[in-house]
C-alpha atoms as a PDB file:
ATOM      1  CA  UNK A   1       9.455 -10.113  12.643  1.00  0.00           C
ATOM      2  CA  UNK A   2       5.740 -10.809  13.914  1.00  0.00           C
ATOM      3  CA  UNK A   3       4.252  -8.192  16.432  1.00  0.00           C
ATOM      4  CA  UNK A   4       6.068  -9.236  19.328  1.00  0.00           C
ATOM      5  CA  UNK A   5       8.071  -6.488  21.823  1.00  0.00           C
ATOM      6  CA  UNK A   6      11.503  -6.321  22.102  1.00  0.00           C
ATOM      7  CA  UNK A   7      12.538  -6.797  25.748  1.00  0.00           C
ATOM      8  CA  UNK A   8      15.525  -4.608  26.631  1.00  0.00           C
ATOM      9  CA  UNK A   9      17.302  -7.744  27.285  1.00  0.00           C
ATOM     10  CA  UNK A  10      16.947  -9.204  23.780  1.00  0.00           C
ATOM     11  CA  UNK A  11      17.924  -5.241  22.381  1.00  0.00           C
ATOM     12  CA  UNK A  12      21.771  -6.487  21.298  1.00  0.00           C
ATOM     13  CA  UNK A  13      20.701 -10.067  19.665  1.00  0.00           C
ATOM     14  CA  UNK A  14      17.698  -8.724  18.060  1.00  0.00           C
ATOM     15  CA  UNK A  15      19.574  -5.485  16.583  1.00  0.00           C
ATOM     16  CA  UNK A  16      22.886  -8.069  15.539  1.00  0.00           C
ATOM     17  CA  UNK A  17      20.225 -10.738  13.525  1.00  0.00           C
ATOM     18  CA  UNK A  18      18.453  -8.150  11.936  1.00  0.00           C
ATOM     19  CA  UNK A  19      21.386  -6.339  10.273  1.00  0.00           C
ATOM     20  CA  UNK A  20      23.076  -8.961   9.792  1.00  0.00           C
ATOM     21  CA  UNK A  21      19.973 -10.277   7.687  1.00  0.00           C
ATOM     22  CA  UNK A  22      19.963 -10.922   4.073  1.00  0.00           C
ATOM     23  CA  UNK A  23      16.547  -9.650   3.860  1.00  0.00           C
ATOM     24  CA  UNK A  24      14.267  -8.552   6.517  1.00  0.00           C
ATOM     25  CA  UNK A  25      10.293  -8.861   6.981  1.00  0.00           C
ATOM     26  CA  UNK A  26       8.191  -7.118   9.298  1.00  0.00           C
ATOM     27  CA  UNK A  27       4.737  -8.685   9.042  1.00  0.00           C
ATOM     28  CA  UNK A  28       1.664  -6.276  10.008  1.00  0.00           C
ATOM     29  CA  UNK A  29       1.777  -4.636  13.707  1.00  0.00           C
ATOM     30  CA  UNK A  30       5.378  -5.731  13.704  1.00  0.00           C
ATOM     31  CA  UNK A  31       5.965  -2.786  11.739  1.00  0.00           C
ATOM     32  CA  UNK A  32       4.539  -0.343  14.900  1.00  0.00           C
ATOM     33  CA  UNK A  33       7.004  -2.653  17.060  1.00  0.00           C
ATOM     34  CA  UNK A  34      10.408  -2.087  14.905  1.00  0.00           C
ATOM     35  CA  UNK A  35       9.901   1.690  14.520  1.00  0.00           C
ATOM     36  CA  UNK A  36       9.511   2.690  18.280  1.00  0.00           C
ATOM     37  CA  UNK A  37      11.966  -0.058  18.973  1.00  0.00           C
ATOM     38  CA  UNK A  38      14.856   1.821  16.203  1.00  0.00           C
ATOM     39  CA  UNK A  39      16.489   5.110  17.366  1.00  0.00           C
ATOM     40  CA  UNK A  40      18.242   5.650  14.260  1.00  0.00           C
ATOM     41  CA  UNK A  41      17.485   4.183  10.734  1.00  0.00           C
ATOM     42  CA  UNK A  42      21.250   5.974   9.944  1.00  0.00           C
ATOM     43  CA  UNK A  43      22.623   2.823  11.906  1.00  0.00           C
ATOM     44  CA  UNK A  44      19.624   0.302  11.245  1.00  0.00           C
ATOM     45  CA  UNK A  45      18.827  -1.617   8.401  1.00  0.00           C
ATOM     46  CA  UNK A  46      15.444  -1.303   6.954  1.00  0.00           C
ATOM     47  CA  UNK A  47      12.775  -3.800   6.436  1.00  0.00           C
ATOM     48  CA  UNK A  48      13.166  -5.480   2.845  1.00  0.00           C
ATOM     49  CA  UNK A  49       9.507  -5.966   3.238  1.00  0.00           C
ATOM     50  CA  UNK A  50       6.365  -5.111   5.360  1.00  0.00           C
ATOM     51  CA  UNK A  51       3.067  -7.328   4.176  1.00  0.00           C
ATOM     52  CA  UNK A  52       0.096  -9.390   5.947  1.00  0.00           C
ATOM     53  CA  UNK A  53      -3.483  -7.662   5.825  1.00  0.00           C
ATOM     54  CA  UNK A  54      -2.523  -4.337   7.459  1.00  0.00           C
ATOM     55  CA  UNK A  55      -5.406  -4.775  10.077  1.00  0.00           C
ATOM     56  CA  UNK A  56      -2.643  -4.244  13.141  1.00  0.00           C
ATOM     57  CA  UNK A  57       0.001  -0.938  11.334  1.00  0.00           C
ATOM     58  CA  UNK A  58      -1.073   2.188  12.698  1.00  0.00           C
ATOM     59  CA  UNK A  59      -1.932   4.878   9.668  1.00  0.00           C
ATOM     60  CA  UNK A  60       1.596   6.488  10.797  1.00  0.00           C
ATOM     61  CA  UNK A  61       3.681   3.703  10.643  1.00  0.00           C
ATOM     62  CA  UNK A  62       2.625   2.928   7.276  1.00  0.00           C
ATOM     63  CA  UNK A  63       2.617   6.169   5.986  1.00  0.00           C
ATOM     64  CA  UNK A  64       6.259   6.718   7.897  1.00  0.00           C
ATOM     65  CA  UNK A  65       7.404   3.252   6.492  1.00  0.00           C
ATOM     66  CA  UNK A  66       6.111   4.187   2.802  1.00  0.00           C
ATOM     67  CA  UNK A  67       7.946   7.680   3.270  1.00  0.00           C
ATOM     68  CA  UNK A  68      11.047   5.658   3.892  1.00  0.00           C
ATOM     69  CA  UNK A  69      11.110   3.715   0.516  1.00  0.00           C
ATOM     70  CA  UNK A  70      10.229   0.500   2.157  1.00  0.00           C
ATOM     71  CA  UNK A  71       7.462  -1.480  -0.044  1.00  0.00           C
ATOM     72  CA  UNK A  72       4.181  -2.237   1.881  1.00  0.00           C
ATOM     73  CA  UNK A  73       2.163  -5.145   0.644  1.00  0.00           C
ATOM     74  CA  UNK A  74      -1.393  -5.831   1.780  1.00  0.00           C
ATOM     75  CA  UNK A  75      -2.297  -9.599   1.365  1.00  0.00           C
ATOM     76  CA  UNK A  76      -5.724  -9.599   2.351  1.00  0.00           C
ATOM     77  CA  UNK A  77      -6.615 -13.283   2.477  1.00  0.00           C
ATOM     78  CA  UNK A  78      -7.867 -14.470   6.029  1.00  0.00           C
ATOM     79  CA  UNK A  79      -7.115 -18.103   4.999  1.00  0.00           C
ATOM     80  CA  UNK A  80      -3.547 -17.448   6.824  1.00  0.00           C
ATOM     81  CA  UNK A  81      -2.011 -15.776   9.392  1.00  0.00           C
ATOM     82  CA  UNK A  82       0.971 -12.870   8.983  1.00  0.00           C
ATOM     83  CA  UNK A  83       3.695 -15.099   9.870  1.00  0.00           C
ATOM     84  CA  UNK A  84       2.329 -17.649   6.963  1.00  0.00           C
ATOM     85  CA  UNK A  85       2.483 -14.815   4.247  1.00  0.00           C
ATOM     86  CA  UNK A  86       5.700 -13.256   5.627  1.00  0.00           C
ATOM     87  CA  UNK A  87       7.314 -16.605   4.780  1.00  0.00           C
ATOM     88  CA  UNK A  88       5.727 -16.993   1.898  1.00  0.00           C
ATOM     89  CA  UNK A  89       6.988 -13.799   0.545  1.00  0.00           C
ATOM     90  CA  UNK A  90       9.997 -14.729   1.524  1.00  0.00           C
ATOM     91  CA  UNK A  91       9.881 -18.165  -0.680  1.00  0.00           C
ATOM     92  CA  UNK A  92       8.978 -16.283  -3.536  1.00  0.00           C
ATOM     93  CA  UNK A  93      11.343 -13.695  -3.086  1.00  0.00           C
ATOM     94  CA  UNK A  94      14.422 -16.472  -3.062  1.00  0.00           C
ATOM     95  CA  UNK A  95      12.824 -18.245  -6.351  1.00  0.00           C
ATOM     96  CA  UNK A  96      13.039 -15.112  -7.952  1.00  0.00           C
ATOM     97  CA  UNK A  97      16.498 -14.312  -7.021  1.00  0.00           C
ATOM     98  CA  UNK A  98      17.545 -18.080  -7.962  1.00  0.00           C
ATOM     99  CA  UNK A  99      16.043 -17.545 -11.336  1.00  0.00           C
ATOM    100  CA  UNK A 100      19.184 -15.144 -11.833  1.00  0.00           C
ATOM    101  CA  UNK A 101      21.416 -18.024 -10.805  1.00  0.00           C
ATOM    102  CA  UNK A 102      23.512 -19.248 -13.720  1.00  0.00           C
ATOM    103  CA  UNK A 103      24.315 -22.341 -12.823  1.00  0.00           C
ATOM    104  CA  UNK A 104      20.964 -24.645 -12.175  1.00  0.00           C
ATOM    105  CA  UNK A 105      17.463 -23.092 -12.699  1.00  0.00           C
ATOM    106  CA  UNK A 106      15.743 -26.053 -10.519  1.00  0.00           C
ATOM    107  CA  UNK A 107      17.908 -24.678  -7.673  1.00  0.00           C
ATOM    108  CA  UNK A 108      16.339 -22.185  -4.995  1.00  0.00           C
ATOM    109  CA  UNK A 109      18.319 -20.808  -2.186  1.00  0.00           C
ATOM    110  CA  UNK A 110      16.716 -21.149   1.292  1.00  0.00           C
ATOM    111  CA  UNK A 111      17.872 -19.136   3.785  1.00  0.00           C
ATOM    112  CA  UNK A 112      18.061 -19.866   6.830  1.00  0.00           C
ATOM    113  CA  UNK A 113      14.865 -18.220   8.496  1.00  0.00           C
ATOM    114  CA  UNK A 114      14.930 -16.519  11.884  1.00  0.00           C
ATOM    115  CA  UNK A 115      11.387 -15.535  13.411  1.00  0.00           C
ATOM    116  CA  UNK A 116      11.515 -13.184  15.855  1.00  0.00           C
ATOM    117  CA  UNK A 117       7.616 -13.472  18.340  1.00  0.00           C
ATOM    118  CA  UNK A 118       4.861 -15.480  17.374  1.00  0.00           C
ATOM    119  CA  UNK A 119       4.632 -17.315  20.622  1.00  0.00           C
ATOM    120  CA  UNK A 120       3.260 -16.153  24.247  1.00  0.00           C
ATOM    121  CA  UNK A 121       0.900 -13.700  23.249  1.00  0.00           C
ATOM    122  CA  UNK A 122      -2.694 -15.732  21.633  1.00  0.00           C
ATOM    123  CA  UNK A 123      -3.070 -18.737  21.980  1.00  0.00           C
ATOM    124  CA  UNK A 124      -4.441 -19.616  18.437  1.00  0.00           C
ATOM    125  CA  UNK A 125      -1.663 -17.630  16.747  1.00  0.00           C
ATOM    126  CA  UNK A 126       1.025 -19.778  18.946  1.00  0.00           C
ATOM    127  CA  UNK A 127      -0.334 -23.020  18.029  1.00  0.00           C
ATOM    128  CA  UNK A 128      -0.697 -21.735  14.104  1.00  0.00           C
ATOM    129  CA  UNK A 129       3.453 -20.877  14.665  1.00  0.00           C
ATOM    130  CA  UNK A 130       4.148 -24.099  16.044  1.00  0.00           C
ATOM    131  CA  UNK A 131       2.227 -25.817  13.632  1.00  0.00           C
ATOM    132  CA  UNK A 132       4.577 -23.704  10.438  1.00  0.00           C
ATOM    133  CA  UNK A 133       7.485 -24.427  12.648  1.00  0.00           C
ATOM    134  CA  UNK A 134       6.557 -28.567  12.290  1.00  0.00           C
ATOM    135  CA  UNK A 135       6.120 -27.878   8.266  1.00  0.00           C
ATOM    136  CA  UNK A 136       9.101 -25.671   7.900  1.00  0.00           C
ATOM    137  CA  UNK A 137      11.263 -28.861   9.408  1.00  0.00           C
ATOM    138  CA  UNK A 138      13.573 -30.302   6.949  1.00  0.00           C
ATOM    139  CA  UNK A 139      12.000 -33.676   6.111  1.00  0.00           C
ATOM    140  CA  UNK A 140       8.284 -33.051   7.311  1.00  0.00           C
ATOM    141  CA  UNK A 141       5.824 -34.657   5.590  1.00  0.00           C
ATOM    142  CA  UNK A 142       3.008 -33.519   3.817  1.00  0.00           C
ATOM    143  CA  UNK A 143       0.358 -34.125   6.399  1.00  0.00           C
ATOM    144  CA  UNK A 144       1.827 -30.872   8.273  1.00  0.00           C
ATOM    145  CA  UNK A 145       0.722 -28.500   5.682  1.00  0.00           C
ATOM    146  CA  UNK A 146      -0.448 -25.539   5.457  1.00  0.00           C
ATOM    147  CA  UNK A 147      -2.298 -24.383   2.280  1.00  0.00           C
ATOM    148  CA  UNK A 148      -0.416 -21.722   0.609  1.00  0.00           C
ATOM    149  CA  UNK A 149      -2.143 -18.691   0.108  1.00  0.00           C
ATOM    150  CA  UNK A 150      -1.207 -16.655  -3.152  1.00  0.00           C
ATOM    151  CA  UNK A 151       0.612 -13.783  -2.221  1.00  0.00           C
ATOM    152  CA  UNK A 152       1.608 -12.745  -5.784  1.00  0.00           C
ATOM    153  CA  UNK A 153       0.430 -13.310  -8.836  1.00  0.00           C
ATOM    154  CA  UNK A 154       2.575 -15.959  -9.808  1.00  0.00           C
ATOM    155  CA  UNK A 155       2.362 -18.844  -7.288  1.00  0.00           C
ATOM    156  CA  UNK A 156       5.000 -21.312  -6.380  1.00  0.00           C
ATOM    157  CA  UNK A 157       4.321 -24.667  -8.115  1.00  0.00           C
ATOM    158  CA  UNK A 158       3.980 -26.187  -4.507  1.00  0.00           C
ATOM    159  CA  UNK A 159       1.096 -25.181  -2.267  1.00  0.00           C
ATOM    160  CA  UNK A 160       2.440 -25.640   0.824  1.00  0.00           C
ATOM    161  CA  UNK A 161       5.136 -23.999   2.787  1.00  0.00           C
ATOM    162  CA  UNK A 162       9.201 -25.087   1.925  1.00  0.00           C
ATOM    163  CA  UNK A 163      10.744 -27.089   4.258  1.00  0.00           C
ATOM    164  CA  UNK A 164      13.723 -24.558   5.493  1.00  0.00           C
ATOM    165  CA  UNK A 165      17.350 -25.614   6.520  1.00  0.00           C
ATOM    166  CA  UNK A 166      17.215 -24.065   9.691  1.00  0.00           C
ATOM    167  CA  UNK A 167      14.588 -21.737  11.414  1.00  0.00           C
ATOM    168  CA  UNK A 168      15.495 -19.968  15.054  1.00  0.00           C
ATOM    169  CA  UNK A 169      13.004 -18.948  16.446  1.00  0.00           C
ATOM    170  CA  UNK A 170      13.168 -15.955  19.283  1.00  0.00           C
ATOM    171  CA  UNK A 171      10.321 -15.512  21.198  1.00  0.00           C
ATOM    172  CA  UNK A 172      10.005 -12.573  23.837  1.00  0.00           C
ATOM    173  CA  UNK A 173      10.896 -14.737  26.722  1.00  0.00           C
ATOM    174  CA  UNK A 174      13.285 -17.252  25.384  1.00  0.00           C
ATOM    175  CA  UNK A 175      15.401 -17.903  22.515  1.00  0.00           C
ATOM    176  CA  UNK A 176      14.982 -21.737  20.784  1.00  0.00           C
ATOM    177  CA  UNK A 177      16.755 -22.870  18.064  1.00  0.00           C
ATOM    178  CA  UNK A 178      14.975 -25.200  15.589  1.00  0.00           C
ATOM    179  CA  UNK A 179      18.066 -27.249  14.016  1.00  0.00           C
ATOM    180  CA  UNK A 180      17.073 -30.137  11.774  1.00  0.00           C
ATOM    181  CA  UNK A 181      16.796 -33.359  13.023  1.00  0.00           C
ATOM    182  CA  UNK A 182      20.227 -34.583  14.064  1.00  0.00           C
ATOM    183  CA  UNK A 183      20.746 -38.427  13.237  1.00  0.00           C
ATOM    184  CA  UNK A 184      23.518 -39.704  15.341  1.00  0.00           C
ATOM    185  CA  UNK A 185      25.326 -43.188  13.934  1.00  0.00           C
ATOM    186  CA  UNK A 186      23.855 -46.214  15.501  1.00  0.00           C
ATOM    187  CA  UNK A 187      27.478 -48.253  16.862  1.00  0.00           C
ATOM    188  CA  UNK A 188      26.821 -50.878  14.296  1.00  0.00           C
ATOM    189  CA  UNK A 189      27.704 -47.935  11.823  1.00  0.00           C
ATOM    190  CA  UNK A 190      31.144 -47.113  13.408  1.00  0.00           C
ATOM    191  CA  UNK A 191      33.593 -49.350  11.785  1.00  0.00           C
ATOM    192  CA  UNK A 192      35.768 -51.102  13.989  1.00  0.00           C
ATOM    193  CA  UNK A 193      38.038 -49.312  15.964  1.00  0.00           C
ATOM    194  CA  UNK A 194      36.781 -45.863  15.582  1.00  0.00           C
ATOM    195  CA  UNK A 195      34.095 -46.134  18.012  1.00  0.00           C
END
């Protein structure tokens, strides 16, 4: 969740994805957004997570946030915005929890990664989301990277952002889904008679 309101009329959807979410982070002055936006944390999930460089929380908020047992990371780097070290968190989060997996070490699970804002507001921090969006594509190539920015002390081997299975993304005036490309077969590929 970047700091992006919650329009009355996206209430419902955004209250359904976000308890419905395996894990849940708020990056910077989203964290100001979710607790006016939350009547009741009795009925609410809280954030797994709140990080970026803590330039847009308001002293409260933290300290509210903090009194409600959620961890608050500050990643100071400037190199990347809050939506780039939200997801990276979240990368490194999944590695770790696939390190428990008993089956295949190699294996990490990637969830699929719903972004609520990050377009509408600036106009350098909506080009910067479309630009992760483009690298977060299954199948992007390398040339769409952005640098990764440590966010704990123990790096991914890759420095640049995982490609994700699927991302939604809901923005305060529209909701888009990002599906992977879809590769429809070419009628030379149909065998006969099933065309």
């Amino acid at each position: 969740m970047l700091n992006t309101p919650i329009p009355p009329e996206h209430a419902h959807l955004f209250s359904r994805v976000w308890n419905s979410a395996a894990i849940r982070i708020v990056a910077d002055g989203g964290a100001n957004v979710l607790r006016e936006f939350v009547k009741s944390w009795d009925t609410f999930q809280r954030p797994t997570l709140i990080c970026g460089d803590l330039d847009s929380i308001s002293a409260d908020t933290h300290k509210f946030f903090v009194d409600l047992g959620v961890c608050v990371k500050r990643i100071a780097s400037q190199d990347s915005t809050d939506l780039q070290k939200s997801i990276q968190a979240l990368e490194q989060m999944e590695a770790a929890n696939s390190c428990k997996a008993p089956v295949d070490s190699t294996f990490v699970m990637r969830h699929p990664l719903v972004i609520y804002g990050g377009l509408g507001s600036r106009l350098d921090q909506s080009m910067h989301t479309l630009h992760v969006l483009a690298q977060l594509a299954p199948d992007a190539s390398s040339s769409a990277a952005v640098p990764y920015v440590q966010v704990h002390t123990s790096p991914l081997p890759d420095s640049t952002l995982q490609a994700r299975p699927e991302t939604i993304l809901i923005a305060s005036s529209c909701v888009s889904c990002l599906l992977p490309p879809v590769r429809l077969p070419r009628l030379t590929d149909v065998a006969p008679g099933h065309a």
